[in-house]
PDB file of N, CA and C in Angstrom:
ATOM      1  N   UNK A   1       0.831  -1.169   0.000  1.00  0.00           N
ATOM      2  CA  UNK A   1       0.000   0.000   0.000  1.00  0.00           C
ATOM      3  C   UNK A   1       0.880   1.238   0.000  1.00  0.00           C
ATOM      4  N   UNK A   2       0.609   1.933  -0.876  1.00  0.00           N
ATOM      5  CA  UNK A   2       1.412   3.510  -1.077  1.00  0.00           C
ATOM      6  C   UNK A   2       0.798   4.408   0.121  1.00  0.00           C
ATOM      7  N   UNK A   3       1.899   4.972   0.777  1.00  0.00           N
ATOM      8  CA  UNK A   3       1.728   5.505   1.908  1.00  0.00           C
ATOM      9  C   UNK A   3       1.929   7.227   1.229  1.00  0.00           C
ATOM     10  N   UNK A   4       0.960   8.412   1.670  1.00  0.00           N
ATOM     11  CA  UNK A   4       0.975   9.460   1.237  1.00  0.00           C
ATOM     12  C   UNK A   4       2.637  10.032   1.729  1.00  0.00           C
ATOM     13  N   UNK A   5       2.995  10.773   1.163  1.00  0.00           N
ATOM     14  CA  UNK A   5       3.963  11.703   1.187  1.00  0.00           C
ATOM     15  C   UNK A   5       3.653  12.211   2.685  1.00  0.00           C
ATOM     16  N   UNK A   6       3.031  12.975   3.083  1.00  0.00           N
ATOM     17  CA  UNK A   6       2.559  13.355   4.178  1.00  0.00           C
ATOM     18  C   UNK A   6       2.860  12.850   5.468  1.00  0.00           C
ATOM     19  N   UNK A   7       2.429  11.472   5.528  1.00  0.00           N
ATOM     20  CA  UNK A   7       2.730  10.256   6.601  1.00  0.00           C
ATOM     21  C   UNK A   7       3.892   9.425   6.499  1.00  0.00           C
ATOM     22  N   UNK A   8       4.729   9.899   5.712  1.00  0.00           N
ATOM     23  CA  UNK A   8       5.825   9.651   5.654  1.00  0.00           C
ATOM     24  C   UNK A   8       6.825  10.589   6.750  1.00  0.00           C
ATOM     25  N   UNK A   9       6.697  11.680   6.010  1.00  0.00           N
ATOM     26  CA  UNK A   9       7.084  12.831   6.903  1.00  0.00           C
ATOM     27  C   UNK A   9       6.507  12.646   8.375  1.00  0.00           C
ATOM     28  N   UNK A  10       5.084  12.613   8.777  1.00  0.00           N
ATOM     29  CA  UNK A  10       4.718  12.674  10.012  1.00  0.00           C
ATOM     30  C   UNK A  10       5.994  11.506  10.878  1.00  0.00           C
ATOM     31  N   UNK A  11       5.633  10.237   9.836  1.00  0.00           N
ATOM     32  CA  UNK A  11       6.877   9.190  10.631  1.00  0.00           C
ATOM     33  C   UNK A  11       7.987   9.001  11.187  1.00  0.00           C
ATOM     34  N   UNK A  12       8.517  10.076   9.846  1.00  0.00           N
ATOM     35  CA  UNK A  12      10.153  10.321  10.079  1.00  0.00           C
ATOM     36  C   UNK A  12      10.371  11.489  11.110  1.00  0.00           C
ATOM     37  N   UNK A  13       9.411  12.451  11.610  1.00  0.00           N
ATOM     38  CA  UNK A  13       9.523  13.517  12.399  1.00  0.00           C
ATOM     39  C   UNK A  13      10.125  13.016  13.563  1.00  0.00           C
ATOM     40  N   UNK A  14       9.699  12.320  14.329  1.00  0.00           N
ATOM     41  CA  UNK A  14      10.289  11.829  16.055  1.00  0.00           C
ATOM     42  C   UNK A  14      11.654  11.732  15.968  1.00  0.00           C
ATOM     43  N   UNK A  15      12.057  10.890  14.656  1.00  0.00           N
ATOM     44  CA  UNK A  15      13.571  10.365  14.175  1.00  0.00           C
ATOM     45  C   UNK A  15      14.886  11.908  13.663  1.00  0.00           C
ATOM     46  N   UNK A  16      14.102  12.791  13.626  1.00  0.00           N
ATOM     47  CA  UNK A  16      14.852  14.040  13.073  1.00  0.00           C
ATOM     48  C   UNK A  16      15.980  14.246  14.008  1.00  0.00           C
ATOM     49  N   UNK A  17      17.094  14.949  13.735  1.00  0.00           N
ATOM     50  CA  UNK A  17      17.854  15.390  14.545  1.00  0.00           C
ATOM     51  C   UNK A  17      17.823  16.202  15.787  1.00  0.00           C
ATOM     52  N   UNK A  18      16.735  16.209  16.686  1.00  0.00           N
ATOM     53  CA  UNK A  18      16.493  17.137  17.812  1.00  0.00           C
ATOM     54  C   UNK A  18      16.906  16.790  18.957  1.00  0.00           C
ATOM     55  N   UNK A  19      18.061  15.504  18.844  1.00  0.00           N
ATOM     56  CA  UNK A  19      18.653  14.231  20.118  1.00  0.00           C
ATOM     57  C   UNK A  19      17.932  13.473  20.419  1.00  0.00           C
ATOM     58  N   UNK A  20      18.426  12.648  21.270  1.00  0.00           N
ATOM     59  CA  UNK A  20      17.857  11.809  21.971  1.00  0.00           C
ATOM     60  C   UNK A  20      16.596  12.358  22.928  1.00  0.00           C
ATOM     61  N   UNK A  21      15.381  11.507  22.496  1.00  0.00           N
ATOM     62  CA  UNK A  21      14.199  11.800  23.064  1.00  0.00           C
ATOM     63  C   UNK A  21      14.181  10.609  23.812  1.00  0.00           C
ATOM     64  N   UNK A  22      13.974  10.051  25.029  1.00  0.00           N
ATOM     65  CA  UNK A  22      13.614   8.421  25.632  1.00  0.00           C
ATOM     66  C   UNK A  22      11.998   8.448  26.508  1.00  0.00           C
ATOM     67  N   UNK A  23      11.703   9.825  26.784  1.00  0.00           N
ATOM     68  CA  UNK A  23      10.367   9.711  27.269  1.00  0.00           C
ATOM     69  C   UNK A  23       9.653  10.860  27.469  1.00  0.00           C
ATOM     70  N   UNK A  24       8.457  10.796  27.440  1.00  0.00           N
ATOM     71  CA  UNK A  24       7.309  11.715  27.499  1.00  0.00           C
ATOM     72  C   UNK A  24       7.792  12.879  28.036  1.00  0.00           C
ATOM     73  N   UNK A  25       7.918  13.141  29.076  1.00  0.00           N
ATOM     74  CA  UNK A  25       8.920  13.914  29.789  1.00  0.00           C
ATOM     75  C   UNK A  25      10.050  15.031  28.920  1.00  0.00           C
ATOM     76  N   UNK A  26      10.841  14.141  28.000  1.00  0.00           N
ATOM     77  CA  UNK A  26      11.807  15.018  27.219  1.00  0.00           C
ATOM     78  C   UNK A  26      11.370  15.557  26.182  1.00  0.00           C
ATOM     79  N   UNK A  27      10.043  15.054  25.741  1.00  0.00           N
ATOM     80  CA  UNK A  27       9.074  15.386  24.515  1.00  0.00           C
ATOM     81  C   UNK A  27       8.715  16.722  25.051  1.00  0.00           C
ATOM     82  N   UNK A  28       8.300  16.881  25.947  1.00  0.00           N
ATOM     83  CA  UNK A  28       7.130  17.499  26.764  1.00  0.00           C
ATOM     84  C   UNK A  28       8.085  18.766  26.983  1.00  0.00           C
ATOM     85  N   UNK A  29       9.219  18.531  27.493  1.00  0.00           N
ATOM     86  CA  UNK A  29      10.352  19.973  27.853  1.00  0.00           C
ATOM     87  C   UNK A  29      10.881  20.212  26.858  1.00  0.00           C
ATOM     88  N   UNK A  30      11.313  19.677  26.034  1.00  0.00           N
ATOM     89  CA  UNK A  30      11.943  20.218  24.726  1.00  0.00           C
ATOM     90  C   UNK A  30      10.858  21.034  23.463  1.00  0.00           C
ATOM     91  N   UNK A  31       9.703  20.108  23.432  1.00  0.00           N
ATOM     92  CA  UNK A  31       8.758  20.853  22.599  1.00  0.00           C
ATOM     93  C   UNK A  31       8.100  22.285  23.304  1.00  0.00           C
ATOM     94  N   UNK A  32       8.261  22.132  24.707  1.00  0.00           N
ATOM     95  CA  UNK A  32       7.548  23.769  25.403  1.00  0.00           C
ATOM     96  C   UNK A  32       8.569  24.799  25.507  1.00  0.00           C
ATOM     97  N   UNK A  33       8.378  25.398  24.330  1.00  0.00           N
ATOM     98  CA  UNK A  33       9.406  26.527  24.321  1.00  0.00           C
ATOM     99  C   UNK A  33       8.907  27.941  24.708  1.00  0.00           C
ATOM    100  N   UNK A  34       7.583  27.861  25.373  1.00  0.00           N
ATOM    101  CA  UNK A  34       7.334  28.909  26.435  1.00  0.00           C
ATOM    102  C   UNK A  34       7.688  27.998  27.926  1.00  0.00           C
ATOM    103  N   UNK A  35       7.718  27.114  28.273  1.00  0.00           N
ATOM    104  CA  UNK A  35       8.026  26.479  29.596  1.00  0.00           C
ATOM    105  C   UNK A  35       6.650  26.309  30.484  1.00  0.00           C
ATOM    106  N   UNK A  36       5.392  26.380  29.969  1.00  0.00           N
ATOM    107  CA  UNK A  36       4.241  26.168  30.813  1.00  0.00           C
ATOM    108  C   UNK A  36       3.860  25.181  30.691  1.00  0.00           C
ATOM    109  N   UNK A  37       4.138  24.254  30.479  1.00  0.00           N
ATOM    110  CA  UNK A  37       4.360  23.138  30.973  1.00  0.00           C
ATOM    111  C   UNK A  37       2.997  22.278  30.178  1.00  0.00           C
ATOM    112  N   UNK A  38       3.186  22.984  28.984  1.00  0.00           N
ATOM    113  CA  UNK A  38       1.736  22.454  27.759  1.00  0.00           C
ATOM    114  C   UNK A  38       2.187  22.715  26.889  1.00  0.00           C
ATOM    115  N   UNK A  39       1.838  21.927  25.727  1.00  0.00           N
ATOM    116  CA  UNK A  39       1.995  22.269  24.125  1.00  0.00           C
ATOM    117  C   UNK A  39       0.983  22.466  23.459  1.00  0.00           C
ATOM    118  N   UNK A  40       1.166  24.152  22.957  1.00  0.00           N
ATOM    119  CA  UNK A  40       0.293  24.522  22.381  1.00  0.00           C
ATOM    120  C   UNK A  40       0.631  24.194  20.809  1.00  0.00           C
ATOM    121  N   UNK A  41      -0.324  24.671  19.792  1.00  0.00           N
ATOM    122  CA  UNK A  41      -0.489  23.921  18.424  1.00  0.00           C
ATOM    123  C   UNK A  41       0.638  24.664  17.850  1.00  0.00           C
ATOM    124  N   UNK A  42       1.394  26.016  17.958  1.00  0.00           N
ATOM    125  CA  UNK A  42       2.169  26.255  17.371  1.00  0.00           C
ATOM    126  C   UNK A  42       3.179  25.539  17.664  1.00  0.00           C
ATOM    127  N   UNK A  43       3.643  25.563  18.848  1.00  0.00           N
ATOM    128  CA  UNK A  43       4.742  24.562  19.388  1.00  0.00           C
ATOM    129  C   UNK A  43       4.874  23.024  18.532  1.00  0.00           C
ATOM    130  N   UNK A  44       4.498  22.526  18.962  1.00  0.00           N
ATOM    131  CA  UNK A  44       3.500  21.143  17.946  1.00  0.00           C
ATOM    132  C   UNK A  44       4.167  21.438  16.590  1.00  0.00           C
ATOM    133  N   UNK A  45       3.576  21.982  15.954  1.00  0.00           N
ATOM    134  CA  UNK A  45       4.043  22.411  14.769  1.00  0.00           C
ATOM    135  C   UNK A  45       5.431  22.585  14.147  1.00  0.00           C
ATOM    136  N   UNK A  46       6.062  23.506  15.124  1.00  0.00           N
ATOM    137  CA  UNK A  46       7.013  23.892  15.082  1.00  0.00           C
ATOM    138  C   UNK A  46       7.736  22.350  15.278  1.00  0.00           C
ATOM    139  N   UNK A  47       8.059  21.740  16.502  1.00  0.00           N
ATOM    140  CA  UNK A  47       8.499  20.337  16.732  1.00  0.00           C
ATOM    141  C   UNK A  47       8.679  19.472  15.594  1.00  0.00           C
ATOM    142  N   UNK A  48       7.116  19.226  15.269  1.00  0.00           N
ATOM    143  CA  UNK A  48       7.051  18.026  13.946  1.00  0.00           C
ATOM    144  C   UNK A  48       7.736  19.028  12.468  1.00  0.00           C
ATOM    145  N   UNK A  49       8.065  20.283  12.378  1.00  0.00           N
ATOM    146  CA  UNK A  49       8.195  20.291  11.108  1.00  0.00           C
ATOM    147  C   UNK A  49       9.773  20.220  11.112  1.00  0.00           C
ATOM    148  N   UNK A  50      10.889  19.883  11.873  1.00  0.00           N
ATOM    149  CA  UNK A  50      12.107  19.931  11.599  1.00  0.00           C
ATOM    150  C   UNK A  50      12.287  18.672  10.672  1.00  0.00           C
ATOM    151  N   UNK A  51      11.629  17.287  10.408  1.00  0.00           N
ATOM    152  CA  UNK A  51      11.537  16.741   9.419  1.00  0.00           C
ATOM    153  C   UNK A  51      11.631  17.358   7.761  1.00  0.00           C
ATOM    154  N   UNK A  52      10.269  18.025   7.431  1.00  0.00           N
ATOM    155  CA  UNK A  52      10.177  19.109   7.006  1.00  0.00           C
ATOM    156  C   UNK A  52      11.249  19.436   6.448  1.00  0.00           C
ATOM    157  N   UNK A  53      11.952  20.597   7.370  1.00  0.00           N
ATOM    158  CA  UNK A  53      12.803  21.390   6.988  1.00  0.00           C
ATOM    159  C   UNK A  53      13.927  20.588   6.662  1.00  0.00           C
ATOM    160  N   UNK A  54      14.489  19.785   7.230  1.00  0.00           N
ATOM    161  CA  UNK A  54      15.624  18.439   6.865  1.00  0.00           C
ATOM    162  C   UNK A  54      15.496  18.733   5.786  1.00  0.00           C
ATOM    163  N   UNK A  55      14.215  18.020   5.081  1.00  0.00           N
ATOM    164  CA  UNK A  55      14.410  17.310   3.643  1.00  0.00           C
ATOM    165  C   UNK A  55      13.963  18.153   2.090  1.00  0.00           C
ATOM    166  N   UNK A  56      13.637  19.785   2.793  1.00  0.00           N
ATOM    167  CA  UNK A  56      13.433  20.541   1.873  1.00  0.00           C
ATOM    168  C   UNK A  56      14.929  21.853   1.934  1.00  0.00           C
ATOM    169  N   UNK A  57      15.347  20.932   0.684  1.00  0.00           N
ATOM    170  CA  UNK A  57      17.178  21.253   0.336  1.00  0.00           C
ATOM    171  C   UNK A  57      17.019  22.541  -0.380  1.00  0.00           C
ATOM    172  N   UNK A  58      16.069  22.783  -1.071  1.00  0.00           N
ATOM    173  CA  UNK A  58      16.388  24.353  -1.550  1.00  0.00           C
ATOM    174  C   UNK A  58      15.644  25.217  -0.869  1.00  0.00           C
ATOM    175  N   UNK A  59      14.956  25.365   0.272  1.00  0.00           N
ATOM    176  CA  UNK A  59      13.880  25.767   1.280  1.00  0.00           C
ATOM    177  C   UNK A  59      13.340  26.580   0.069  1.00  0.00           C
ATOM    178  N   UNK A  60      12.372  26.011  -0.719  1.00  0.00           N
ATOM    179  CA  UNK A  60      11.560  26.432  -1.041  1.00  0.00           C
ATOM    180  C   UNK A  60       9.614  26.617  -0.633  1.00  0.00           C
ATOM    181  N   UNK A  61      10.399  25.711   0.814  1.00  0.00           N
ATOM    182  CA  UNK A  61       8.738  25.445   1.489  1.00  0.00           C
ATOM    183  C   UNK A  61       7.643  24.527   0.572  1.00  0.00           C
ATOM    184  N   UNK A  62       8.196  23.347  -0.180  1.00  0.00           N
ATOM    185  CA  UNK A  62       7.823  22.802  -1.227  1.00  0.00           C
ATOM    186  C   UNK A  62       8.870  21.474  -1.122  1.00  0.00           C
ATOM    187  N   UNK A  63       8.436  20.199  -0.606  1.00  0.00           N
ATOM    188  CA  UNK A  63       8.264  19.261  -0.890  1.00  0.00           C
ATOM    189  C   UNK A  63       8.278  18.574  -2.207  1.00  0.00           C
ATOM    190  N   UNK A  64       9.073  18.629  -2.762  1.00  0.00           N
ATOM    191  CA  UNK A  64       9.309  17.952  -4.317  1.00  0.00           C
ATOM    192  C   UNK A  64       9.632  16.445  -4.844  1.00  0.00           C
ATOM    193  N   UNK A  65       8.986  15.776  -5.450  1.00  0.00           N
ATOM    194  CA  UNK A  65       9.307  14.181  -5.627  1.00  0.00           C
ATOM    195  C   UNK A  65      10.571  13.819  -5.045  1.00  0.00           C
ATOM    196  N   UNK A  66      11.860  15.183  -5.514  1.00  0.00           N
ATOM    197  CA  UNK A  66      13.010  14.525  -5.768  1.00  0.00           C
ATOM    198  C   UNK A  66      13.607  14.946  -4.038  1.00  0.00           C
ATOM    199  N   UNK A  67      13.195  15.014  -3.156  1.00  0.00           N
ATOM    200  CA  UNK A  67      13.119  15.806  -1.857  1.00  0.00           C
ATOM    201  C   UNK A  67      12.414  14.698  -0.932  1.00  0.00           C
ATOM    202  N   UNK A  68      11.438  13.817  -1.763  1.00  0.00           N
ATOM    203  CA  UNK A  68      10.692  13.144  -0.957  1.00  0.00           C
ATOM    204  C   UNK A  68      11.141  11.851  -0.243  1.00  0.00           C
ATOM    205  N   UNK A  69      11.291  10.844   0.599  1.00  0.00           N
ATOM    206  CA  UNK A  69      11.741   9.588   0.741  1.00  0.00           C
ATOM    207  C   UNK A  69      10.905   8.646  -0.372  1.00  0.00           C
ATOM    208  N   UNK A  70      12.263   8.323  -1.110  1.00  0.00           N
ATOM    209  CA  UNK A  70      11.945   7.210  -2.875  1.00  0.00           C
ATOM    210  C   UNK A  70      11.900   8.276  -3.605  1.00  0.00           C
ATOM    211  N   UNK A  71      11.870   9.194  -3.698  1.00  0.00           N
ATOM    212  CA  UNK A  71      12.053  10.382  -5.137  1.00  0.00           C
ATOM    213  C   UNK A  71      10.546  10.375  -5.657  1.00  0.00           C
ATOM    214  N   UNK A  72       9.547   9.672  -4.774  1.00  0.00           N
ATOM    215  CA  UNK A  72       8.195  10.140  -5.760  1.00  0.00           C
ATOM    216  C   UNK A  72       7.444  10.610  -4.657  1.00  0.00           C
ATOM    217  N   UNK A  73       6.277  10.549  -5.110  1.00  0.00           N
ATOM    218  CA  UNK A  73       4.435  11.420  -4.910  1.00  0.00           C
ATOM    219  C   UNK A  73       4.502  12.666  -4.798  1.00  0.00           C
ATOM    220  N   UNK A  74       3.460  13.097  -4.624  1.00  0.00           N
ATOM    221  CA  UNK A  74       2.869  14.529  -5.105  1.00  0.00           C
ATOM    222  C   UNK A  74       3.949  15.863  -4.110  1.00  0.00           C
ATOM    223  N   UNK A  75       3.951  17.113  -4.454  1.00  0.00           N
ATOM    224  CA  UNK A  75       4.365  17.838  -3.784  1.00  0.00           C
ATOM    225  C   UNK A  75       3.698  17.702  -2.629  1.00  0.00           C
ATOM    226  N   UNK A  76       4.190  18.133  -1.477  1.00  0.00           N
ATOM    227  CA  UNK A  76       3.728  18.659   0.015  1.00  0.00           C
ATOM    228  C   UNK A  76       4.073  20.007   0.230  1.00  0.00           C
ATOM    229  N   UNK A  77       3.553  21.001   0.626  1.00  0.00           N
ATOM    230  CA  UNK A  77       3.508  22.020   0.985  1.00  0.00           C
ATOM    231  C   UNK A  77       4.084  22.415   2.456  1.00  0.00           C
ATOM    232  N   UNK A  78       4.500  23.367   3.255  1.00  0.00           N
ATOM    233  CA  UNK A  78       4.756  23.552   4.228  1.00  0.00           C
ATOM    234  C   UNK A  78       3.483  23.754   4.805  1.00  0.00           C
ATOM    235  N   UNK A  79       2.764  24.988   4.167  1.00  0.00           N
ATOM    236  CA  UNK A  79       1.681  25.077   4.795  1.00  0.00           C
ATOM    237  C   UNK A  79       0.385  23.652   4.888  1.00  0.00           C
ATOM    238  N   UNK A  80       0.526  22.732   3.686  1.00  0.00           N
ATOM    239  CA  UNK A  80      -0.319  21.673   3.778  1.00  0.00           C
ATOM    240  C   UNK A  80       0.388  20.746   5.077  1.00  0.00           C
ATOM    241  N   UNK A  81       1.520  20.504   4.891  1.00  0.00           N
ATOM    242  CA  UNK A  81       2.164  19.519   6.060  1.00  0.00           C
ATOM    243  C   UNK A  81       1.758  20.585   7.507  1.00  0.00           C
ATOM    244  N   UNK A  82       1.993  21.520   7.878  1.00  0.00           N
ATOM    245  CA  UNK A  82       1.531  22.032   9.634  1.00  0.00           C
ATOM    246  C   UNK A  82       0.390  21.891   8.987  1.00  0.00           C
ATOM    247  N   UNK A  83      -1.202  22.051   8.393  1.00  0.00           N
ATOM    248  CA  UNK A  83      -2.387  21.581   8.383  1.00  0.00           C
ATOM    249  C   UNK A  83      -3.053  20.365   8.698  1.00  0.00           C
ATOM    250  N   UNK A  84      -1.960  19.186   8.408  1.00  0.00           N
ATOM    251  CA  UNK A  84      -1.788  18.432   8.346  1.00  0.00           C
ATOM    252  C   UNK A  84      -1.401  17.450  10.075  1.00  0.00           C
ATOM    253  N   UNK A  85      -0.328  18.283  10.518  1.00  0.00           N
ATOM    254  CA  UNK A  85      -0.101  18.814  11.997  1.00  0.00           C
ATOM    255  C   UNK A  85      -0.841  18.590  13.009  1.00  0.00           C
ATOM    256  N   UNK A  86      -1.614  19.561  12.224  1.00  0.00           N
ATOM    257  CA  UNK A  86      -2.914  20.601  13.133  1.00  0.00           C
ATOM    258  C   UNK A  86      -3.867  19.616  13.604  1.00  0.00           C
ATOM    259  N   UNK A  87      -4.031  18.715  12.048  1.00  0.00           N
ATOM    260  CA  UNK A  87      -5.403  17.283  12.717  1.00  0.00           C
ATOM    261  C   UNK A  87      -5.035  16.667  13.329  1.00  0.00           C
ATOM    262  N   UNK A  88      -3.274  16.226  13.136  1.00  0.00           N
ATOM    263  CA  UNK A  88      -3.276  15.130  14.542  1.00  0.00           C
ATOM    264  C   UNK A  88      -3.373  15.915  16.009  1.00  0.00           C
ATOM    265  N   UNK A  89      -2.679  17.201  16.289  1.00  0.00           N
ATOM    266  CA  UNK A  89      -2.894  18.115  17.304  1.00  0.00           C
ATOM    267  C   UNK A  89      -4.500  17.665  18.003  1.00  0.00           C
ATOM    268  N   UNK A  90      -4.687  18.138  16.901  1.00  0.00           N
ATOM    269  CA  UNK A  90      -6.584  17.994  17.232  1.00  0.00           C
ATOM    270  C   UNK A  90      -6.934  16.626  17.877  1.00  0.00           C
ATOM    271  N   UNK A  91      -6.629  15.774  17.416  1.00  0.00           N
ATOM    272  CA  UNK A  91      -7.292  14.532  17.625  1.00  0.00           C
ATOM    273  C   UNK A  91      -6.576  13.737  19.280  1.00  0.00           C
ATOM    274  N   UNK A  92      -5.620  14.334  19.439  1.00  0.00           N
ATOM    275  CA  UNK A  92      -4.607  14.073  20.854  1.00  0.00           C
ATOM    276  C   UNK A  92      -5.392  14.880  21.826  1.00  0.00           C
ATOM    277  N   UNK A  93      -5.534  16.092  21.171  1.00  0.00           N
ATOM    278  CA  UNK A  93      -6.311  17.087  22.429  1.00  0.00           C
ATOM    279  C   UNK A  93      -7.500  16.568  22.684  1.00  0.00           C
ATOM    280  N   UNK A  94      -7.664  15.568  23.828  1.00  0.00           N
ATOM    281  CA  UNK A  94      -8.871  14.753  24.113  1.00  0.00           C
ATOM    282  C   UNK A  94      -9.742  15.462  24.868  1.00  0.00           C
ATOM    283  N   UNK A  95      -9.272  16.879  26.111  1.00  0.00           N
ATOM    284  CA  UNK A  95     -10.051  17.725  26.695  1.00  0.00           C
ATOM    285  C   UNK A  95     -10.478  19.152  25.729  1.00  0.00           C
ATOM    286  N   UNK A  96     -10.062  18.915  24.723  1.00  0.00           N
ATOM    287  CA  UNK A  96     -10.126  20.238  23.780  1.00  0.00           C
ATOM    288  C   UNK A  96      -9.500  21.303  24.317  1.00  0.00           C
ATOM    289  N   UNK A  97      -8.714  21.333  25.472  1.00  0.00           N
ATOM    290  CA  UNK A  97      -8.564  22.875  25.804  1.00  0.00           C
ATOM    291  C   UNK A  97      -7.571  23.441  24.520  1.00  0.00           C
ATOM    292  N   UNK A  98      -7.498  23.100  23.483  1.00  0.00           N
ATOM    293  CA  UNK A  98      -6.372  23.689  22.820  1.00  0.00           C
ATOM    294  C   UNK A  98      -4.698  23.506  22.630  1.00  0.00           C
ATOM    295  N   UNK A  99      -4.421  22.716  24.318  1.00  0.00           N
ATOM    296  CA  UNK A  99      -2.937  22.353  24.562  1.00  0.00           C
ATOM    297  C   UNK A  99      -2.939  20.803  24.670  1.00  0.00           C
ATOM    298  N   UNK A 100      -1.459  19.912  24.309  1.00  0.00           N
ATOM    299  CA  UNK A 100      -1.682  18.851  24.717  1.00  0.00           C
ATOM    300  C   UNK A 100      -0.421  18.866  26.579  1.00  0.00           C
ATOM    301  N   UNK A 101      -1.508  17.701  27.231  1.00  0.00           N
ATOM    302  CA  UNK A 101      -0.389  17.572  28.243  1.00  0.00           C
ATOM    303  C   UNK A 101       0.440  16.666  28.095  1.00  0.00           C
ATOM    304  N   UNK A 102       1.124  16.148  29.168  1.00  0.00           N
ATOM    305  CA  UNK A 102       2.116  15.069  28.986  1.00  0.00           C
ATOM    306  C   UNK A 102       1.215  13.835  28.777  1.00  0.00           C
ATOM    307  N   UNK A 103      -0.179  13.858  29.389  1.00  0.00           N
ATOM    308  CA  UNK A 103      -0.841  12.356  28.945  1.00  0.00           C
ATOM    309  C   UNK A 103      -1.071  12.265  27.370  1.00  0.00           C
ATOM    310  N   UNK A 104      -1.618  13.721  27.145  1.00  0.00           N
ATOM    311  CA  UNK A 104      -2.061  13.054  25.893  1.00  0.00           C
ATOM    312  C   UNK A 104      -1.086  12.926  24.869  1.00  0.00           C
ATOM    313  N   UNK A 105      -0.109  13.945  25.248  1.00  0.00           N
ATOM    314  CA  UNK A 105       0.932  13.911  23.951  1.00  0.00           C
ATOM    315  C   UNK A 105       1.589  12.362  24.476  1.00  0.00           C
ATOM    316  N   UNK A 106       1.373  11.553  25.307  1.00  0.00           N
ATOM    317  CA  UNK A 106       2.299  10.190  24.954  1.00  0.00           C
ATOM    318  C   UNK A 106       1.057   9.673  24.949  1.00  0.00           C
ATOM    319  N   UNK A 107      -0.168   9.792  24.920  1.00  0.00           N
ATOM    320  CA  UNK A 107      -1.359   8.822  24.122  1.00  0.00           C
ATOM    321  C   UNK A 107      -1.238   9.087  22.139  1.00  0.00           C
ATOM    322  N   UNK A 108      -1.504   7.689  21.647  1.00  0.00           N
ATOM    323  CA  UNK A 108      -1.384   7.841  20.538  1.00  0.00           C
ATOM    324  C   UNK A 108      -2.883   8.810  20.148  1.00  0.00           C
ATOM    325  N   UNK A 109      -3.110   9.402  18.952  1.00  0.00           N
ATOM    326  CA  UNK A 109      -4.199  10.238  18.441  1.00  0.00           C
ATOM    327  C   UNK A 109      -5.537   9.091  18.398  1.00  0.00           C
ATOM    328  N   UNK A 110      -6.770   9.716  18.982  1.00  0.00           N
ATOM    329  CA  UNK A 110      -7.911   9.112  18.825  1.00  0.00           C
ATOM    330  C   UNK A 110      -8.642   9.233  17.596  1.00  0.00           C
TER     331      UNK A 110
END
């Protein structure tokens, strides 16, 4: 089964160069770059797109076959990939307040 361009990227995000992550905890302090001790959706964003940025070599904010893992499928967008983001954001935030905590960001998305 051909896996979208998209979820490729989402996959490879955890694996990016941001060090060693080993638990919820280091997720949780490294992604809160205000320090309140929640991740809000920009944060989020910001986190998952260093994948992203890795693999877009001429930063054109454009995802290109030859950019992609295997050299094919459709462009990805910067702005489509954080949209993209945004739904899993959404779907973790199980109280809706807008932020995830340490439970939900180490619960997988509902």
């Amino acid at each position: 089964m051909k896996r979208p361009a998209f979820l490729v990227l989402l996959s490879l995000a955890p694996l990016a160069a941001h060090g060693q992550v080993n638990a919820t905890s280091d997720y949780l302090s490294r992604m809160d770059s205000d320090g309140d001790g929640r991740i809000s959706l920009a944060e989020y964003q910001d986190w998952m797109s260093y994948a992203f940025d890795a693999m877009d070599r001429n930063r054109d904010d454009t995802l290109t076959p030859d950019e992609l893992p295997g050299g094919k499928g459709k462009p990805v967008t910067r702005e489509g990939y954080r949209a993209r983001i945004a739904a899993t954001f959404n779907k973790q935030d199980v109280n809706r307040d807008g932020t995830l905590s340490a439970r939900e960001l180490a619960a997988p998305p509902q």
